[in-house]
Structures are given as structure tokens and as C-alpha cells.
C-alpha atoms as a PDB file:
ATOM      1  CA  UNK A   1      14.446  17.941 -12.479  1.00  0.00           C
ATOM      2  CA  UNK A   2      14.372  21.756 -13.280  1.00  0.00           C
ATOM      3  CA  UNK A   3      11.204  23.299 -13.722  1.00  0.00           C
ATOM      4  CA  UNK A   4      12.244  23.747 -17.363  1.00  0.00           C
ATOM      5  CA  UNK A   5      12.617  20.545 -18.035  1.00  0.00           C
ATOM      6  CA  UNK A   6       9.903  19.070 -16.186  1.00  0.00           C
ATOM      7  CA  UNK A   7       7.422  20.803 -18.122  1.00  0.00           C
ATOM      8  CA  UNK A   8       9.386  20.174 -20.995  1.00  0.00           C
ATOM      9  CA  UNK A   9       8.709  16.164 -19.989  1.00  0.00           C
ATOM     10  CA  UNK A  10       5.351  16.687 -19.119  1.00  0.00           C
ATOM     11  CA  UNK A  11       4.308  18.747 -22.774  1.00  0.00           C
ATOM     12  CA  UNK A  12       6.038  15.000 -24.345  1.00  0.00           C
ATOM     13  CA  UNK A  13       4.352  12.754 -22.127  1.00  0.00           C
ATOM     14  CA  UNK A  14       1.293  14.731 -23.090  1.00  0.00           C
ATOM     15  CA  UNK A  15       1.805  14.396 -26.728  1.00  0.00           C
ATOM     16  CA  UNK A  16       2.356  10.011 -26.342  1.00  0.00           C
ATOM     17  CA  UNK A  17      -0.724  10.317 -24.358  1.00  0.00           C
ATOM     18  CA  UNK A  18      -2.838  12.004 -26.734  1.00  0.00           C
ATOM     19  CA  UNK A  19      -1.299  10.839 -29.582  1.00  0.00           C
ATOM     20  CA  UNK A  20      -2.360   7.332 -28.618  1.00  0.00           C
ATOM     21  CA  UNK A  21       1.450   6.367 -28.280  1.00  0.00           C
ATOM     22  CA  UNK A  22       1.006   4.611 -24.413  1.00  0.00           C
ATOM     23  CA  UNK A  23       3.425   2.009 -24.594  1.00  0.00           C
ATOM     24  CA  UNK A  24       6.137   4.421 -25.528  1.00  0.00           C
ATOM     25  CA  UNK A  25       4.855   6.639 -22.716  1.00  0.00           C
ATOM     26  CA  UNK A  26       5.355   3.935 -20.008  1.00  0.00           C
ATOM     27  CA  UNK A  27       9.445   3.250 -21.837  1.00  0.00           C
ATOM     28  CA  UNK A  28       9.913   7.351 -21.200  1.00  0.00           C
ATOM     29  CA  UNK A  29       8.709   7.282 -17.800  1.00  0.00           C
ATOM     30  CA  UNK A  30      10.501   4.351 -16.571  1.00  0.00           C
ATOM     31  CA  UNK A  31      13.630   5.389 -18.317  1.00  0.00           C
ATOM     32  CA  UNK A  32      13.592   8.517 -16.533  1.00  0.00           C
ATOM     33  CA  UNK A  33      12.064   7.110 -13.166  1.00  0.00           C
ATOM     34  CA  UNK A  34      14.943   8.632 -10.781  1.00  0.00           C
ATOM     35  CA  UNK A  35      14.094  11.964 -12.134  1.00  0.00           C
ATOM     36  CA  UNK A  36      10.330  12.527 -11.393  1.00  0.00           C
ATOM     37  CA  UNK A  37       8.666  12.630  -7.910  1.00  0.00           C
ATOM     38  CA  UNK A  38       7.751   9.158  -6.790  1.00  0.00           C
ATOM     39  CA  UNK A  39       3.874   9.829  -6.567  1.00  0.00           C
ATOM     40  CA  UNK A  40       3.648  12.063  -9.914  1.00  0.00           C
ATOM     41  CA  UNK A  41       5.970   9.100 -11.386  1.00  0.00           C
ATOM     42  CA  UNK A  42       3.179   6.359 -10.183  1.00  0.00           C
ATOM     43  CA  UNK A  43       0.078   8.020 -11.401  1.00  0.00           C
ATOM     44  CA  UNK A  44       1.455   8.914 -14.685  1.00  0.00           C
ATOM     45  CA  UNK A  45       2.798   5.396 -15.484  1.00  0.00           C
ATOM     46  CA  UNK A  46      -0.897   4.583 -14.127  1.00  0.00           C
ATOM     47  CA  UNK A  47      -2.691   6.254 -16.075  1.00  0.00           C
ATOM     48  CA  UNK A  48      -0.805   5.165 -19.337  1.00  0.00           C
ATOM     49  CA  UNK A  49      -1.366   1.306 -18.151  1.00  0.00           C
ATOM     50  CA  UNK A  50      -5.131   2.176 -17.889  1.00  0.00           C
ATOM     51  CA  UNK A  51      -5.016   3.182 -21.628  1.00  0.00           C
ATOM     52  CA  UNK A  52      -3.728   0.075 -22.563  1.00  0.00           C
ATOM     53  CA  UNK A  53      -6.127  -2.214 -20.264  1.00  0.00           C
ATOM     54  CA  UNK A  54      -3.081  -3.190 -18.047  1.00  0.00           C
ATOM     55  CA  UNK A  55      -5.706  -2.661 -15.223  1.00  0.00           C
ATOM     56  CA  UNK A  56      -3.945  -4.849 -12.405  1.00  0.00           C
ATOM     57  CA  UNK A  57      -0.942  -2.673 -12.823  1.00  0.00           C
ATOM     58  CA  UNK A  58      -2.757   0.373 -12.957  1.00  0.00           C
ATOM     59  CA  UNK A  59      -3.963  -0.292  -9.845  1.00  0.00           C
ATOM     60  CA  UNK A  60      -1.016  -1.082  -8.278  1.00  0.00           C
ATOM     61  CA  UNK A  61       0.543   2.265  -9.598  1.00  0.00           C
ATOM     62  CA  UNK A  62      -2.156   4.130  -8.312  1.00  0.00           C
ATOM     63  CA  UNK A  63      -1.943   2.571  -5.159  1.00  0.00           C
ATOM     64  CA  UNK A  64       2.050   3.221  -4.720  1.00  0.00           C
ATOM     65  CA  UNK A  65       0.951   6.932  -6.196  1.00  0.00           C
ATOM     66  CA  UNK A  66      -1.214   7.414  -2.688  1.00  0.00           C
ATOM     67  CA  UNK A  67       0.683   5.708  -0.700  1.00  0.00           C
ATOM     68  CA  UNK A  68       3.158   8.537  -1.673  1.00  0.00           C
ATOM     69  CA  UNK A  69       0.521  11.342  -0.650  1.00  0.00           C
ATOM     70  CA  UNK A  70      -0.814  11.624  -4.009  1.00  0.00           C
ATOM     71  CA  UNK A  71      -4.445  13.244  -3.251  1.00  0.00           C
ATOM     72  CA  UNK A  72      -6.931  14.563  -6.371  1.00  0.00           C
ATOM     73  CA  UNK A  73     -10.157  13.485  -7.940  1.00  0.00           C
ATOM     74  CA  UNK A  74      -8.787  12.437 -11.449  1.00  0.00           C
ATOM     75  CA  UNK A  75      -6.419   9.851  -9.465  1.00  0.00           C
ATOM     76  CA  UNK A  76      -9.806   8.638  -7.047  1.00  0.00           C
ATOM     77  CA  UNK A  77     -11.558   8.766 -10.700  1.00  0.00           C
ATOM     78  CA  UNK A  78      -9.302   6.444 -12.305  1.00  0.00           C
ATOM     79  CA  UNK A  79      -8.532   4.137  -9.333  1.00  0.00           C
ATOM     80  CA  UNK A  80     -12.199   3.705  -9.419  1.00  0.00           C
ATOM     81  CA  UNK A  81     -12.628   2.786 -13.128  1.00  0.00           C
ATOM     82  CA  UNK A  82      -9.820   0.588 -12.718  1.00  0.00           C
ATOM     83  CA  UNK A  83     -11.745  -1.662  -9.414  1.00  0.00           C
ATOM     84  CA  UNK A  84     -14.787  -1.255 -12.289  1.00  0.00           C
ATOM     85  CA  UNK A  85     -13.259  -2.783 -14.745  1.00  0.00           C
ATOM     86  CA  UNK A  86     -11.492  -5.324 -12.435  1.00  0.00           C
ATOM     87  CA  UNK A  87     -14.847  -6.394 -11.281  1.00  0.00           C
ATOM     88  CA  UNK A  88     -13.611  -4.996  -7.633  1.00  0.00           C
ATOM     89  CA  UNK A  89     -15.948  -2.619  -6.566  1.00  0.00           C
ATOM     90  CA  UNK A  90     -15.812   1.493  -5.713  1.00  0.00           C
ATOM     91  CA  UNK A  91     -12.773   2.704  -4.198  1.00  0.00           C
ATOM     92  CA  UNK A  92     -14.898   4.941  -1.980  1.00  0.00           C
ATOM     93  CA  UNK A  93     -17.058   2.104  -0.768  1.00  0.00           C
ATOM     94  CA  UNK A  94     -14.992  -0.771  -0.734  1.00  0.00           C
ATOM     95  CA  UNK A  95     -12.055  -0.339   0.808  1.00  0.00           C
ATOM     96  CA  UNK A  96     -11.737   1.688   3.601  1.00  0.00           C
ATOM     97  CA  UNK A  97     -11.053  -0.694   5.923  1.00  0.00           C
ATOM     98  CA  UNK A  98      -8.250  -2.153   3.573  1.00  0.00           C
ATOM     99  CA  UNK A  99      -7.172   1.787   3.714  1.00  0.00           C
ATOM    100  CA  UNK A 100      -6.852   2.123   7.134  1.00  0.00           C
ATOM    101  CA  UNK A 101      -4.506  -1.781   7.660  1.00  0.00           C
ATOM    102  CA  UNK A 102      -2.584  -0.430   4.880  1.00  0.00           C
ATOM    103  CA  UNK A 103      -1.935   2.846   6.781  1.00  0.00           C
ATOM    104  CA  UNK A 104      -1.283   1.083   9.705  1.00  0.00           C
ATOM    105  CA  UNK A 105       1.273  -1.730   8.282  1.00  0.00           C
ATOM    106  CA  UNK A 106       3.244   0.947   6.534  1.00  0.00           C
ATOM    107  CA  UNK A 107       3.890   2.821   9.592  1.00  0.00           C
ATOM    108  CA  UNK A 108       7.241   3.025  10.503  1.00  0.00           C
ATOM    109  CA  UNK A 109       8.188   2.059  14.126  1.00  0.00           C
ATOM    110  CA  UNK A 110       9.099   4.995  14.825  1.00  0.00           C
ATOM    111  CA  UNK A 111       5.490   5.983  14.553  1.00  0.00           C
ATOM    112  CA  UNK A 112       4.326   3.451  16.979  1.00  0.00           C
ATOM    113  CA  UNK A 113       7.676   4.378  19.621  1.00  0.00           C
ATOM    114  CA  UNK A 114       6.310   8.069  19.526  1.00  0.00           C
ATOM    115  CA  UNK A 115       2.872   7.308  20.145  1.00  0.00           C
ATOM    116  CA  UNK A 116       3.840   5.342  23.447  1.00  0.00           C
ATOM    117  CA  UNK A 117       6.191   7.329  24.492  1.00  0.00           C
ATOM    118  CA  UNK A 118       3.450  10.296  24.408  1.00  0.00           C
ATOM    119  CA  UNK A 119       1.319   7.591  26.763  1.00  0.00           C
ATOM    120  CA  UNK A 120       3.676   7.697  28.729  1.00  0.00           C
ATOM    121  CA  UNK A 121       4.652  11.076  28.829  1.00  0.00           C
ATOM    122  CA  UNK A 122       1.364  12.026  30.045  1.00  0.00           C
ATOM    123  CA  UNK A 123       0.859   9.210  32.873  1.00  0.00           C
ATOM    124  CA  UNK A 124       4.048  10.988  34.347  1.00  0.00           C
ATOM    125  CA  UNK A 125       2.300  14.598  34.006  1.00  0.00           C
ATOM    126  CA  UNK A 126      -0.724  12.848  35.813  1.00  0.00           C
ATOM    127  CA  UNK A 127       1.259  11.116  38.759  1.00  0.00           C
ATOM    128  CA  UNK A 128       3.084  15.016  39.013  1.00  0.00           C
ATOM    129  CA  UNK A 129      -0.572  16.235  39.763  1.00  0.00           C
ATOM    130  CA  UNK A 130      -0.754  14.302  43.070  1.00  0.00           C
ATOM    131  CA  UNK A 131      -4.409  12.819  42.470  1.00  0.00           C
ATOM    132  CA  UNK A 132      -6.163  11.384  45.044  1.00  0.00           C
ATOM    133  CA  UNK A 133      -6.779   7.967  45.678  1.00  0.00           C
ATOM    134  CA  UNK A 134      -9.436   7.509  43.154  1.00  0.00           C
ATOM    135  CA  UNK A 135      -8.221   9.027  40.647  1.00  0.00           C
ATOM    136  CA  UNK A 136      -5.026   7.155  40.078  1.00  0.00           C
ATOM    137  CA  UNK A 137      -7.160   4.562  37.535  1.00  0.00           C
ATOM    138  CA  UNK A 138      -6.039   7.298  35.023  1.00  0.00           C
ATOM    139  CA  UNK A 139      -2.770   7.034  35.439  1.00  0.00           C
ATOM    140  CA  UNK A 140      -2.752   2.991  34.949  1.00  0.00           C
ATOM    141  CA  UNK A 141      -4.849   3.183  31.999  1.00  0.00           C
ATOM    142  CA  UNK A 142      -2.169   5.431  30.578  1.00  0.00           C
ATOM    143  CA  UNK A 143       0.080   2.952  31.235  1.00  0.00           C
ATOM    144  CA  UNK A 144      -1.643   0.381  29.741  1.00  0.00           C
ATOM    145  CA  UNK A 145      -2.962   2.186  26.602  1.00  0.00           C
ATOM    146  CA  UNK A 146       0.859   3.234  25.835  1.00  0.00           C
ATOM    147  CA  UNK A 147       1.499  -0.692  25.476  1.00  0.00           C
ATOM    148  CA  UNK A 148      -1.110  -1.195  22.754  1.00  0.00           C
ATOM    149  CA  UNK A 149       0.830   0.228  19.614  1.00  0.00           C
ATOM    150  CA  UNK A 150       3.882  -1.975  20.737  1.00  0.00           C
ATOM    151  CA  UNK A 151       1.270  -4.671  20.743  1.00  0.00           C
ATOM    152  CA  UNK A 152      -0.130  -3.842  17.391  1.00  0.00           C
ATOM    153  CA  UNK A 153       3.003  -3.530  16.126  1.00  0.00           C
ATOM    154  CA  UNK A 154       4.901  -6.340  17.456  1.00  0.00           C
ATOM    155  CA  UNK A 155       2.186  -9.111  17.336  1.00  0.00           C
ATOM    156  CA  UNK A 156       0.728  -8.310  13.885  1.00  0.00           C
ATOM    157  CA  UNK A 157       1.869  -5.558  11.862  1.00  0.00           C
ATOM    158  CA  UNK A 158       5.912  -6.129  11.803  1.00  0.00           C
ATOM    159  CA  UNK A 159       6.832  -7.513   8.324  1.00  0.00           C
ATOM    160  CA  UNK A 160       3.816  -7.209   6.872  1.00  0.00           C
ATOM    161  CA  UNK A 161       3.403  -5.072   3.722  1.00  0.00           C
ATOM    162  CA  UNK A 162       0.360  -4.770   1.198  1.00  0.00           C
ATOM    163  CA  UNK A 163       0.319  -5.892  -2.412  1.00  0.00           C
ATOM    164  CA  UNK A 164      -1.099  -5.970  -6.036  1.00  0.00           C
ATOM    165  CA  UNK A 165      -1.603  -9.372  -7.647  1.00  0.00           C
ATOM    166  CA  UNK A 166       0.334  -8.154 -11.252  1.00  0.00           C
ATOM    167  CA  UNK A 167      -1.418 -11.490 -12.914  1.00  0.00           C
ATOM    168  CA  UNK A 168      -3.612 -14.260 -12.409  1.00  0.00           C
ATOM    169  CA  UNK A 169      -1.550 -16.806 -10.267  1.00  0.00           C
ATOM    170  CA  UNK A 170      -2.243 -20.179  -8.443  1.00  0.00           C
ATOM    171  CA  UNK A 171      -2.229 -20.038  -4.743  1.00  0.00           C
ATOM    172  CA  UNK A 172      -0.265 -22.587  -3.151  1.00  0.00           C
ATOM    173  CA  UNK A 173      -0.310 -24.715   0.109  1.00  0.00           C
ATOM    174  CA  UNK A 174       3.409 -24.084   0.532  1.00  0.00           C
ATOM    175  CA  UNK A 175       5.997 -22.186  -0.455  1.00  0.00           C
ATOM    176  CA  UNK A 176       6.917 -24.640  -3.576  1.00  0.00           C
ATOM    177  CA  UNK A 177       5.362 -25.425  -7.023  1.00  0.00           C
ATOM    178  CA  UNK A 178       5.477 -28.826  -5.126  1.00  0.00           C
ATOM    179  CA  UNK A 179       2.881 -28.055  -3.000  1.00  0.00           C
ATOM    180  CA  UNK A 180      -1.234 -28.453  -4.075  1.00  0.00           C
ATOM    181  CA  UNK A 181      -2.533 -25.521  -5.516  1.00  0.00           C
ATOM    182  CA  UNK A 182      -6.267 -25.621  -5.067  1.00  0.00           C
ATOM    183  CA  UNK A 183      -7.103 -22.051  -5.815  1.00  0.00           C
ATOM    184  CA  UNK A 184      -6.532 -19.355  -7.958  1.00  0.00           C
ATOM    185  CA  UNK A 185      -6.126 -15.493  -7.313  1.00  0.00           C
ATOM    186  CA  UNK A 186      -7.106 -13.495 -10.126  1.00  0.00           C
ATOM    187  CA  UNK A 187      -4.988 -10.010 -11.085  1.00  0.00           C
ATOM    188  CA  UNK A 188      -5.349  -6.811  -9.494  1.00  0.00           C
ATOM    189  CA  UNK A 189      -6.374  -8.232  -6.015  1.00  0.00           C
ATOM    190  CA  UNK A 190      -4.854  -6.265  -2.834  1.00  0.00           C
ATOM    191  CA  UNK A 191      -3.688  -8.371  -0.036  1.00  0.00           C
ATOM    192  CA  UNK A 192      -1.721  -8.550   2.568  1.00  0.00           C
ATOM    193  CA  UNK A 193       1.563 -10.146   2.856  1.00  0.00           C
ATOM    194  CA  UNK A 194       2.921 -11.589   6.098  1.00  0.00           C
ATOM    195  CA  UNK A 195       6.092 -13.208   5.295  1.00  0.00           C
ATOM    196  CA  UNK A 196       8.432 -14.220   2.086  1.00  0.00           C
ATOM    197  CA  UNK A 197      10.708 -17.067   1.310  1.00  0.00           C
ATOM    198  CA  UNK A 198      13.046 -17.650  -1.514  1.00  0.00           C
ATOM    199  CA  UNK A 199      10.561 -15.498  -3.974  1.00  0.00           C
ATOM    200  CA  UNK A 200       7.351 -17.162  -2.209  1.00  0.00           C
ATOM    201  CA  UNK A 201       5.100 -14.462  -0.128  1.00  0.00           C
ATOM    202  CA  UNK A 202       2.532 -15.642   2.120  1.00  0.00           C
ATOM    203  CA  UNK A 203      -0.963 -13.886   1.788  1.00  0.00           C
ATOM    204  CA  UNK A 204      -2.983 -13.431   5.634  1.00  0.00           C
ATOM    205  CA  UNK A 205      -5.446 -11.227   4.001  1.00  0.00           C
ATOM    206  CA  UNK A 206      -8.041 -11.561   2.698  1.00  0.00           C
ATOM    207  CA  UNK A 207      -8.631 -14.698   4.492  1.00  0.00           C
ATOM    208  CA  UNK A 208     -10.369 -16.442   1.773  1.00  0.00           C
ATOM    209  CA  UNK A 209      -6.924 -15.916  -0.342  1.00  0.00           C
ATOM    210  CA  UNK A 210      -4.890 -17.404   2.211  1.00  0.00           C
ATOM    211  CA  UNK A 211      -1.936 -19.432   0.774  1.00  0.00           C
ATOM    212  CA  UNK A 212       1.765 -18.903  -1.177  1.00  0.00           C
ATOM    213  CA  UNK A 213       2.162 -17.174  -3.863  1.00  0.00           C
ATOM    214  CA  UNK A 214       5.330 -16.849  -6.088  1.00  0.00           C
ATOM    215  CA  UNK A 215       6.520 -13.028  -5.059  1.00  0.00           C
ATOM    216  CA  UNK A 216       7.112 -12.379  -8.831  1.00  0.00           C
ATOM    217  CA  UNK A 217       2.976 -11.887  -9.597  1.00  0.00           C
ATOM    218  CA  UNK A 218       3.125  -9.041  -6.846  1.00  0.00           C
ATOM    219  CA  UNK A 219       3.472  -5.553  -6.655  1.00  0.00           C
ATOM    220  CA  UNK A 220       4.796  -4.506  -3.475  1.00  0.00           C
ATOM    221  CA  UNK A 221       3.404  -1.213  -2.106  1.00  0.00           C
ATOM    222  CA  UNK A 222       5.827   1.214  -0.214  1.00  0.00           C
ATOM    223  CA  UNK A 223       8.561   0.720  -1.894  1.00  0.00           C
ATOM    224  CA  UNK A 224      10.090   3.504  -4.940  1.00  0.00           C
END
């Protein structure tokens, strides 16, 4: 999108907005979704579903909108008002920890090939030094520190992928309507998915959520 004509989309989107017109807002931006940058597109559609009290899928737009580098205080603002409202808690004080497995699962391999081969890049710079005897402890821990991101990877990180419960949904003990379904997850929840199957996803974390889920209440982060 030319400069032109983004501004040109912004001044409109600007005019729904404070005209009052946020459903019609939300058609614009998802009919022109290919042509706006994925994190601008994510906090705008955001903050139109705020407007309208669509707060589980506010937060889930808000969410995608960081996970594609979006930084600001308006967006930590509104992602805050949105846990508020969905009786969640502070951004800032609540979820750091979910932060930092989210950062971590959406880490491409690559990320996590790099990192040992770096490991192991400087054991061989160490073993080129000729240290004595004592010394060569270094060398092993290098060794063994550069096995830990396959580790991480590998035994609990591949597959997995963070999402935003869209509604309020029953949590089942398999992945079937079949199946008991002795709790319910209420909308706008994060968790963390480990596996799907034939539009079931499996929820790890939060433990306490454990259980199926049909993949249709869930907003998938790190995707478009």
C-alpha cells in the first residue's frame, strides 16, 4: 500500500472509528487484510473489537499485533483494559511468564540450531587454546549447554503454539463431543496448545485447563 493510500485508509478508518461506525470498521479492515502490515492490521481490528465489547477477540488481536513486534503504550493500554474487563488481571503483572513460553514456543528452529551451534562453536575455540588439565571442565560444559535448546525444543516446545479462547467452550476429556466434559473455559483465556486432531486442540497450559477443546473457539497466535 502506497503511502497515499495508506493514509488515505487510515483518515476512513478514523472517521468509522469516531463516528461510532465499528462494525463497519472491522468489514474494511478485513476486506483489505492483504494490504496492511500484519501488526498495524491486528491492533486496528483490536481496537475496533474493544469498542464493541468483543473483548476475547480483542485480546487475541492484540496478542497476534505483538507477536508481530507491535511495541507502544496505547496497545499495552488497551491490552490491559481488555484482561480488566475480562476479569484477567494486568498485562504488566500477570503475564510475564506466559510472555516469555510464548516467546520461546514461537521460535523457529532455526533459532534453537543457531544457538547450539554457537555452543559449540566456542567449545572448539576453547579446545584451540590448549588449556590445561583443569581447565578442560569448560570445554564439556560447552558441550553440554549446546544440547539444552535441542532439548527444549525437541522434548517440549515442538508443535506447540499459544492461543485465545474466541468463546466460552466446554473442555473435554477427549477429542470428541463423546467424551465427558466436566469443565468449562471461559473466553479470552491464553493457553497453550500441544497437539490437534480433526479440529480438536489439546490445552497443556494452564494446567488447571487441561483437556480438548474444539479448535474452532481458538485463536491461534503466529499465524497472519
Amino acid at each position: 500500500m502506497s503511502q497515499t493510500s495508506m493514509s488515505a485508509a487510515l483518515q476512513n478508518l478514523q472517521d468509522l472509528y469516531s463516528n461510532n461506525k465499528f462494525q463497519e470498521g472491522i468489514d474494511l479492515l478485513l476486506e483489505s487484510k492483504s494490504q496492511w502490515d500484519s501488526s498495524q492490521f491486528h491492533e486496528l481490528l483490536g481496537a475496533f473489537h474493544m469498542k464493541l465489547d468483543h473483548y476475547a477477540a480483542a485480546r487475541y488481536h492484540f496478542e497476534m499485533a505483538m507477536s508481530k513486534g507491535a511495541v507502544g503504550t496505547t496497545l499495552n493500554h488497551n491490552l490491559d483494559y481488555v484482561l480488566q474487563q475480562l476479569g484477567l488481571g494486568s498485562n504488566y503483572h500477570t503475564t510475564w511468564w506466559e510472555r516469555m513460553v510464548d516467546t520461546l514456543a514461537m521460535a523457529p528452529f532455526e533459532l534453537w540450531a543457531s544457538f547450539s551451534l554457537l555452543c559449540l562453536a566456542l567449545a572448539f575455540w576453547k579446545m584451540r587454546q590448549r588449556l590445561a588439565m583443569g581447565k578442560k571442565t569448560a570445554i564439556i560444559v560447552l558441550w553440554l549447554f549446546a544440547l539444552v535448546p535441542q532439548i527444549v525444543y525437541w522434548g517440549g516446545l515442538q508443535g506447540r503454539t499459544s492461543a485465545i479462547v474466541l468463546q466460552e467452550a466446554p473442555l473435554y476429556e477427549g477429542p470428541s463431543a463423546v467424551f465427558a466434559a466436566p469443565k468449562t473455559i471461559r473466553a479470552g483465556e491464553k493457553v497453550l496448545i500441544d497437539r490437534s486432531s480433526d479440529g480438536w486442540a489439546f490445552i497443556v497450559s494452564p494446567k488447571v485447563l487441561s483437556g480438548w477443546i474444539e479448535s474452532k473457539s481458538l485463536g491461534f497466535l503466529g499465524g497472519r
